[in-house]
Structure formats: C-alpha cells, structure tokens
C-alpha atoms as a PDB file:
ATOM      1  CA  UNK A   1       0.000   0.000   0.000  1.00  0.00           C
ATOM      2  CA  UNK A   2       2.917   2.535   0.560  1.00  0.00           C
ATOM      3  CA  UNK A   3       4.579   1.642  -2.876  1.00  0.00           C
ATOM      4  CA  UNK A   4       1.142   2.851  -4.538  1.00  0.00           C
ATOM      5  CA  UNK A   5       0.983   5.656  -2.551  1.00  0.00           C
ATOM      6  CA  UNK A   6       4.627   7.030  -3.225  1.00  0.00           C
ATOM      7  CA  UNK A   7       4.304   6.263  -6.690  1.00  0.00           C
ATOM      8  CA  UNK A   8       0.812   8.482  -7.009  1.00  0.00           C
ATOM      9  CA  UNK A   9       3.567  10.876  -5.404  1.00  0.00           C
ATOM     10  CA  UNK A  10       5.761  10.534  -7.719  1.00  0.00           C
ATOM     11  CA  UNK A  11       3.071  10.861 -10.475  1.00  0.00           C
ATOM     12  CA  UNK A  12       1.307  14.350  -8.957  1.00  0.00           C
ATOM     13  CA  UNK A  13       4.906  15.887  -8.163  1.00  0.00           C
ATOM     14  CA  UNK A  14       5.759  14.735 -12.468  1.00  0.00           C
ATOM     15  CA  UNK A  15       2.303  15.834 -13.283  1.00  0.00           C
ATOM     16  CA  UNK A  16       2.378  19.295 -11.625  1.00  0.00           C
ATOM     17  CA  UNK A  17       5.546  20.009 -12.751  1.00  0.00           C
ATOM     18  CA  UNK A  18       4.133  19.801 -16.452  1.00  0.00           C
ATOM     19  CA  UNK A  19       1.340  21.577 -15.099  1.00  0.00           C
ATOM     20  CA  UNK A  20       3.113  24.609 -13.671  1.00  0.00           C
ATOM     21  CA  UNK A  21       5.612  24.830 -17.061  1.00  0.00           C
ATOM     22  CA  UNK A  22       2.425  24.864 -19.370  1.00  0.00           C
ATOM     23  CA  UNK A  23       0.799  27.788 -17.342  1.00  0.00           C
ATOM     24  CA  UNK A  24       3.792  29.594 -17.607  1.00  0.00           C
ATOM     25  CA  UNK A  25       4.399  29.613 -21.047  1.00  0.00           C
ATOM     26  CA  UNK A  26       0.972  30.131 -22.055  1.00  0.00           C
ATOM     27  CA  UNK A  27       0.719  33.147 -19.446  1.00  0.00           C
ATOM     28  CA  UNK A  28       3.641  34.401 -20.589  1.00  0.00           C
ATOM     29  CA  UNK A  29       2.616  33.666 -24.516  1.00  0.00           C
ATOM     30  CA  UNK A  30      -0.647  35.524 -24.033  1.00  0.00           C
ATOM     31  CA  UNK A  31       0.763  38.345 -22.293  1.00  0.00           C
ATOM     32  CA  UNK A  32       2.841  39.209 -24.878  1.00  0.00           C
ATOM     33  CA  UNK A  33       0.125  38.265 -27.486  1.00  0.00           C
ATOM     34  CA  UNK A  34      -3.156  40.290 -26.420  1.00  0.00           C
ATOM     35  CA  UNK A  35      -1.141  42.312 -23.217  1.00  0.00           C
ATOM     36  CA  UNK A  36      -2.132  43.352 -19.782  1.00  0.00           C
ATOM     37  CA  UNK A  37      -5.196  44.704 -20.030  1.00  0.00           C
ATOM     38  CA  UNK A  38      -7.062  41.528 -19.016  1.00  0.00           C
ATOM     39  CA  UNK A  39      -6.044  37.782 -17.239  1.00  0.00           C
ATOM     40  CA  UNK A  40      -6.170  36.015 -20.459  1.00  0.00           C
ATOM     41  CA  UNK A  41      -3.640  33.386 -19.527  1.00  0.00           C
ATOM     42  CA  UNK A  42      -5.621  32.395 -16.257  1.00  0.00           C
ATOM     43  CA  UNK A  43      -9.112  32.262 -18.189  1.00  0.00           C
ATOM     44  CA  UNK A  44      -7.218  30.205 -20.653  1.00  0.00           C
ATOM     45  CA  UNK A  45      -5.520  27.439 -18.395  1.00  0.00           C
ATOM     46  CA  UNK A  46      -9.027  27.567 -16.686  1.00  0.00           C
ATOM     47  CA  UNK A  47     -11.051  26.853 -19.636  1.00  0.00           C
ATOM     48  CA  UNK A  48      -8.663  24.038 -20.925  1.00  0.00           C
ATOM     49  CA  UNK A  49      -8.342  22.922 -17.813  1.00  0.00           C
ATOM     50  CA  UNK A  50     -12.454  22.683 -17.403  1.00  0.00           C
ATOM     51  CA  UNK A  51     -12.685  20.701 -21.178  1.00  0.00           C
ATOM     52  CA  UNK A  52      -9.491  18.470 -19.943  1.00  0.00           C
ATOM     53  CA  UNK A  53     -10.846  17.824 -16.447  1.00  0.00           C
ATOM     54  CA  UNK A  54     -14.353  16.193 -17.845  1.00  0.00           C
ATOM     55  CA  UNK A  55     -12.401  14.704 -20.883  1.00  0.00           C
ATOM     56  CA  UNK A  56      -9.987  12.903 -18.909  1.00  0.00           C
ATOM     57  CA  UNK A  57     -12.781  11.883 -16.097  1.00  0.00           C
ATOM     58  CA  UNK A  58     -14.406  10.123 -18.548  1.00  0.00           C
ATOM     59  CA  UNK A  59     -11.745   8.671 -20.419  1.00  0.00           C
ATOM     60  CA  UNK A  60     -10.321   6.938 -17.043  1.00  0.00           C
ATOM     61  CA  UNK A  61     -14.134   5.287 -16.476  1.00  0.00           C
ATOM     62  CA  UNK A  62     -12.842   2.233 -18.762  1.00  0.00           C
ATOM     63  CA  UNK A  63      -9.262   2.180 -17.999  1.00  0.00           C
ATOM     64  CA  UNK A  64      -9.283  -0.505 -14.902  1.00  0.00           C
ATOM     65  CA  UNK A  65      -6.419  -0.351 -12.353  1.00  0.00           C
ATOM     66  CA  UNK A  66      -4.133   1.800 -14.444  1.00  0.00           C
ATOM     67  CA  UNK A  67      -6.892   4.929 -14.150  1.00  0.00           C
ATOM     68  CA  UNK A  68      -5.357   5.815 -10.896  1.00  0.00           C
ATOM     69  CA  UNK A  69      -2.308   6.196 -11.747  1.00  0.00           C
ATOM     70  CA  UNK A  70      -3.070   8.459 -14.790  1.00  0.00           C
ATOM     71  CA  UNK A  71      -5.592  10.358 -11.931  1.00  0.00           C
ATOM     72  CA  UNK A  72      -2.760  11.023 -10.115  1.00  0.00           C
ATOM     73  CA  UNK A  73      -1.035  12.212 -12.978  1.00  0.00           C
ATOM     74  CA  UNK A  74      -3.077  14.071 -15.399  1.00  0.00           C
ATOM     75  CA  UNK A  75      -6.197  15.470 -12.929  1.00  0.00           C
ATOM     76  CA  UNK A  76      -4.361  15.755  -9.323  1.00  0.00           C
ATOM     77  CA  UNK A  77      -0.644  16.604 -10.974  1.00  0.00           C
ATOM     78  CA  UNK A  78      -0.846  18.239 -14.572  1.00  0.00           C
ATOM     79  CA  UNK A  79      -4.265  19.923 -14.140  1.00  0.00           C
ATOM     80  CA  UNK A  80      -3.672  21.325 -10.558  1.00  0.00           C
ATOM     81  CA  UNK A  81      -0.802  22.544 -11.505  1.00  0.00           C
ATOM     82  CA  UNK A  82      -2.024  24.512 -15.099  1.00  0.00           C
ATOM     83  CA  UNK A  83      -5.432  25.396 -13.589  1.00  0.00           C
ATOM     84  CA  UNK A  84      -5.533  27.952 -10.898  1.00  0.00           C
ATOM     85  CA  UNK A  85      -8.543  28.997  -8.814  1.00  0.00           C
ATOM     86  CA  UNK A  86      -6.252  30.723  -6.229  1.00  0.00           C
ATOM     87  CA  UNK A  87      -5.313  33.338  -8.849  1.00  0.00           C
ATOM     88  CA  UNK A  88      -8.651  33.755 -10.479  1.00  0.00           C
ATOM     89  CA  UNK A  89      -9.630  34.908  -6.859  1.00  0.00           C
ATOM     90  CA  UNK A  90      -6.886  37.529  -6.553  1.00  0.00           C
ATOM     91  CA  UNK A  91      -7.032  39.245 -10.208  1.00  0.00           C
ATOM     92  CA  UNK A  92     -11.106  39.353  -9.044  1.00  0.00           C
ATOM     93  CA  UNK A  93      -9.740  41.452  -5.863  1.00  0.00           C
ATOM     94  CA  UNK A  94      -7.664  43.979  -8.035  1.00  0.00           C
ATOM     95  CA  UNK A  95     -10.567  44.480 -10.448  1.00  0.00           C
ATOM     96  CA  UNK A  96     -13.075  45.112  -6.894  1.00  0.00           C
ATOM     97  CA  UNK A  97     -10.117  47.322  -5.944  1.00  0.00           C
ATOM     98  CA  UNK A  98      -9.420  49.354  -8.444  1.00  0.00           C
ATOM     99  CA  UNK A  99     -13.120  50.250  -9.280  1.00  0.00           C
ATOM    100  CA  UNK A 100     -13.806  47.749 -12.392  1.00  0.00           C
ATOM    101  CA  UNK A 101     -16.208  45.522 -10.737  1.00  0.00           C
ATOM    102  CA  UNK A 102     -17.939  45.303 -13.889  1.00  0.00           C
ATOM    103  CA  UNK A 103     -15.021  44.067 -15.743  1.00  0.00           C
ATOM    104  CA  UNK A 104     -14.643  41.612 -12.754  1.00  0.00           C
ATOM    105  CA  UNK A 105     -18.333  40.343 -12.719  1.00  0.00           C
ATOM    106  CA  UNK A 106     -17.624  40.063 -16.142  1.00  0.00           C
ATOM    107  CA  UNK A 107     -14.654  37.914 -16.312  1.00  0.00           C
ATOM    108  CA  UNK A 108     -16.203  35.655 -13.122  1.00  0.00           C
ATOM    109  CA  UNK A 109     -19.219  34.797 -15.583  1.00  0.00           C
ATOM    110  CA  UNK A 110     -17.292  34.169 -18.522  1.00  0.00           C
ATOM    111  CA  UNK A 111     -14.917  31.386 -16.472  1.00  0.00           C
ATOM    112  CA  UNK A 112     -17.861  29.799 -14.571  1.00  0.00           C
ATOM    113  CA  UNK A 113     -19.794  29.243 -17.348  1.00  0.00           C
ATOM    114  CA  UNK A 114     -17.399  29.137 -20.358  1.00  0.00           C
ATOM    115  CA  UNK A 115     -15.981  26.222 -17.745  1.00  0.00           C
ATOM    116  CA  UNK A 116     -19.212  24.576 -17.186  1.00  0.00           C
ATOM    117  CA  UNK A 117     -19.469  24.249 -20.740  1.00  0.00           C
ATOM    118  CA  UNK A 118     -16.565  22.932 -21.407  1.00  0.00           C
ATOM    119  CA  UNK A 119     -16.016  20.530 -18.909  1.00  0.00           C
ATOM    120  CA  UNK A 120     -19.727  19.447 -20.014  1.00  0.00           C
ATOM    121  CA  UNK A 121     -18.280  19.138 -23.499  1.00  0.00           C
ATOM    122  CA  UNK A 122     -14.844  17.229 -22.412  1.00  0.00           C
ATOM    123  CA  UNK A 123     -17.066  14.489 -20.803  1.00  0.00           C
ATOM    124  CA  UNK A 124     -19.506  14.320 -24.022  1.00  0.00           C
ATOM    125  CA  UNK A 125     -16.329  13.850 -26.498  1.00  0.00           C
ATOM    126  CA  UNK A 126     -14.971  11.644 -24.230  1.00  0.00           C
ATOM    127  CA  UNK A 127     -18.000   9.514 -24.265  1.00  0.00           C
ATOM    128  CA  UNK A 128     -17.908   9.485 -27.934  1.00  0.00           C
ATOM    129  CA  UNK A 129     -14.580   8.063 -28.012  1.00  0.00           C
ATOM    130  CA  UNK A 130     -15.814   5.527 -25.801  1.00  0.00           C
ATOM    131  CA  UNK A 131     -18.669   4.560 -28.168  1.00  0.00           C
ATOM    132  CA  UNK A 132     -16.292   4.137 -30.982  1.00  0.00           C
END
C-alpha cells in the first residue's frame, strides 16, 4: 500500500511540474500576445483545464487499475498545476479594488460558465470516443 501511494507521489509531483511549465508559457505567450489589459492566460488554463478535467474523467471510467495512476497524474498533478482557482480569486480582488467591478463580474461569468461548458463538453467527447 505505501509503494502505490509514493508512486501516485511521484506521479502528482511529475504531473504538476508539467502543469506549472504549461501555465507559464501560455501566461507568458498571451501576455505578450493580447497584453495586460485583461487575465487572459488564467481564463485560458481555466477553460482548458475545465474541457481536460471532464475529458480525462471520462476517459479513465474504462481504464481498470491503471486509471489511478493516470488520476494522479493528469487530474491531481498536470491539471492542478495549469489550472488555478487561487489566482482567479486575486485578479477578481484587483478588479473590486481598483473600481472595475464590472469588468470583474464580467470575467467571473465568462470562467464559470465558459468552464461549465466545457467541462460538459470534455465528458460528451470523451464519451464518444468511448462509443467508438
């Protein structure tokens, strides 16, 4: 029981790793791409994240004992690592701070359900490749 434990370990500290690169590159990519005038690289990793997140929880449904391993891996490690709920939070506290609520309402909706959709979606196409 401790080897499978350590090697989920071993799998969310791989995972997040990955995780943590991606977010920083495509932070960094959109950034320089569309600038500062709005979090576009946390809506991004958020969004992907959501579509991921419901795509990979169904893929792992018919993958037996193996599905933990890739849980601990993809979900737990990559995904906790590129997603970021912590930071959505903050830029939400600037906006309310610096008088753009609106703005900050705005970009609240547009995660929640732009993430609802898509994590919605990730399970449907996931289902489909199941069908196949």
């Amino acid at each position: 029981m401790a080897a499978l434990w350590w090697q989920q370990l071993l799998l969310v500290g791989a995972g997040g790793a990955l995780g943590a690169v991606g977010r920083f590159w495509l932070g960094g990519l959109l950034l320089r791409q569309l600038g500062s005038g709005f979090p576009w690289g946390t809506l991004a990793v958020n969004l992907i994240g959501s579509f991921a997140a419901g795509f990979i929880a169904i893929w792992l449904e018919s993958r037996g004992p193996s599905a933990l391993y890739w849980r601990a891996f993809l979900i737990v490690g990559v995904l906790g690592a590129l997603t970021t709920y912590s930071a959505l939070m903050l830029e939400c506290l600037l906006y309310a701070k610096s008088q753009r609520s609106g703005l900050m309402f705005g970009y609240l909706a547009i995660t929640l359900v732009a993430g609802l959709a898509l994590v919605w979606l990730g399970a449907r196409v996931a289902s489909g490749f199941r069908m196949a």
